[in-house]
Protein backbone atom coordinates (compact mmCIF):
# COMPACT_ATOMS: atom_id res chain seq x y z
CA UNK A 1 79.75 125.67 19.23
CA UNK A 2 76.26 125.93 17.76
CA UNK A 3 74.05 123.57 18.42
CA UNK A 4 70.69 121.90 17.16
CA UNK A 5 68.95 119.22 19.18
CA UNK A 6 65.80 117.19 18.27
CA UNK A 7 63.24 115.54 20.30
CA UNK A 8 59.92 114.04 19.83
CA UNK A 9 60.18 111.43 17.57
CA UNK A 10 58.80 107.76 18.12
CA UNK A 11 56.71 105.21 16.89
CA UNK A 12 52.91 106.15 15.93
CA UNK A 13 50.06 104.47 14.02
CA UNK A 14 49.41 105.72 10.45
CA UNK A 15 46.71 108.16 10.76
CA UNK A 16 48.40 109.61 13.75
CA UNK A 17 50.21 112.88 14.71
CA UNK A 18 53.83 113.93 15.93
CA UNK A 19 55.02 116.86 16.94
CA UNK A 20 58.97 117.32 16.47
CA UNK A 21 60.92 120.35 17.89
CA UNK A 22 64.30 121.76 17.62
CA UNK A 23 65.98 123.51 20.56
CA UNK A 24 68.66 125.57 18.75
CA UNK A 25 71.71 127.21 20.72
CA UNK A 26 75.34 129.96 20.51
CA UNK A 27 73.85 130.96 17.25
CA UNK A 28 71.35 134.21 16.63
CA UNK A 29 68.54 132.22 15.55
CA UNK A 30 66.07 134.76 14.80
CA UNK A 31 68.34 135.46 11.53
CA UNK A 32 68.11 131.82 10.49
CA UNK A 33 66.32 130.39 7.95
CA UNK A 34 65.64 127.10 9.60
CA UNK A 35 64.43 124.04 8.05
CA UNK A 36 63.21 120.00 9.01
CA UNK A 37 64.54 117.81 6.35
CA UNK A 38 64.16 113.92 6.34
CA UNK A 39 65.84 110.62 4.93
CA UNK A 40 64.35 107.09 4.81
CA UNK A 41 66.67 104.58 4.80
CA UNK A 42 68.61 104.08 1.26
CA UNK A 43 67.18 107.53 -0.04
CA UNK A 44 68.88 110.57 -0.25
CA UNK A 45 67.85 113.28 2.51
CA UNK A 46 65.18 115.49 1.10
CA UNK A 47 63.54 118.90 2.27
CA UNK A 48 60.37 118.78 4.26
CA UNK A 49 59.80 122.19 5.24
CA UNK A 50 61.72 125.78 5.92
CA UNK A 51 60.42 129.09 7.72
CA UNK A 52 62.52 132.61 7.15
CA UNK A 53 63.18 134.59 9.79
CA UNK A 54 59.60 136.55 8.53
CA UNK A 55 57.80 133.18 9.03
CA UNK A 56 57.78 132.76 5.40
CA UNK A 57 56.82 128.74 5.01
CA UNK A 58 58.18 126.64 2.38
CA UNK A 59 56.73 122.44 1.80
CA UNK A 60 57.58 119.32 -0.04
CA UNK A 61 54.32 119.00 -1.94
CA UNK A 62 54.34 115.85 0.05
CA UNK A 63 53.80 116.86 3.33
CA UNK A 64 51.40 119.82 2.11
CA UNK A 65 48.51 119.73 4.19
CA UNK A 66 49.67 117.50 7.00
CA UNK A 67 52.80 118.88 7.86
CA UNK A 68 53.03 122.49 9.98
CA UNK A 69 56.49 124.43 10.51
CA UNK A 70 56.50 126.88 12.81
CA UNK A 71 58.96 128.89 14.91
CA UNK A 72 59.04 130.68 18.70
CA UNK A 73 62.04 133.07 18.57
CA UNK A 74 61.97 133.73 21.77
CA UNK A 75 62.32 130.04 22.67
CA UNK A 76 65.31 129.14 19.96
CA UNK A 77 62.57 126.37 18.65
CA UNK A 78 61.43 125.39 15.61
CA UNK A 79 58.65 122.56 15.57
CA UNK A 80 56.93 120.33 13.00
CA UNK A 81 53.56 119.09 13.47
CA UNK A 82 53.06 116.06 11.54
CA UNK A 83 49.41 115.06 11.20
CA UNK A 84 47.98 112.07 9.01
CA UNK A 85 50.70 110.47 9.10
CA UNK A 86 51.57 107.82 6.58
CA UNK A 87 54.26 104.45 6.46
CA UNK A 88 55.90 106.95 3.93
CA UNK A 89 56.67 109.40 5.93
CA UNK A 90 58.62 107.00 8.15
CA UNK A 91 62.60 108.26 7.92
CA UNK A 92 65.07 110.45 10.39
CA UNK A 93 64.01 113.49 10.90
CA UNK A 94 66.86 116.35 10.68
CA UNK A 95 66.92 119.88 11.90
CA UNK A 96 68.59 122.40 9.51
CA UNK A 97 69.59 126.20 9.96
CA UNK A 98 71.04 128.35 7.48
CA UNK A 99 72.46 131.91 7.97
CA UNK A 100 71.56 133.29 4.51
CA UNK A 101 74.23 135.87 4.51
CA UNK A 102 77.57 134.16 5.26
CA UNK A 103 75.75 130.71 4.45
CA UNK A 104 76.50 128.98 7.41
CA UNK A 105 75.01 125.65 7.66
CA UNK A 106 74.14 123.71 11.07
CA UNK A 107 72.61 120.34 11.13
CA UNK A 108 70.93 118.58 14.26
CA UNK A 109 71.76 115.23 15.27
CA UNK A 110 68.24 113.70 13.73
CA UNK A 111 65.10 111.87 15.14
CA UNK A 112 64.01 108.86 14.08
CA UNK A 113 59.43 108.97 13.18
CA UNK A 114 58.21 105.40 12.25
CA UNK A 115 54.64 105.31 11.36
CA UNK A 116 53.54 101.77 11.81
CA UNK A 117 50.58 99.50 12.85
């Protein structure tokens, strides 16, 4: 059973940085588009950023500038650094991956970021 497990959420100041990651496993991740999406609560979940299996980076205009995706094959990982962060940006945090082909969807269990003084 494929699995997708987040860690490194928490509580930081606005103005402050997090750095999320994604442990992904029994799937072949290098072929997955993988992705960090988000939901505040009563919102509907929204994108925040996907990589391709070429690295290929895709952001909410929201995050651009602040927000860095990045994978490690080798590791199964996907991470998000979150700099500058904002009370807006407060919301679980959800890993995503996506087998293009067959379109095979796998969500993570979420993370909970609250930016807060």
């Amino acid at each position: 059973q494929v699995q997708l497990v987040e860690s490194g959420g928490g509580l930081v100041q606005p103005g402050g940085s997090l750095r999320l990651s994604c442990a992904a496993s029994r799937l072949r991740f290098s072929i997955y588009v993988m992705g960090w999406y988000r939901q505040a609560p009563g919102k509907q979940r929204e994108l925040v950023a996907t990589i391709t299996s070429g690295n290929k980076t895709n952001y909410a205009d929201s995050v651009k500038g602040r927000f860095t995706i990045s994978r490690d094959n080798a590791k199964n990982t996907v991470y998000l650094q979150m700099n500058s962060l904002k009370p807006e940006d407060t919301a679980v945090y959800y890993c995503r991956a996506e087998n293009m082909v067959f379109k095979y969807v796998y969500w993570g269990q979420g993370t909970q970021v609250t930016v807060s003084s």
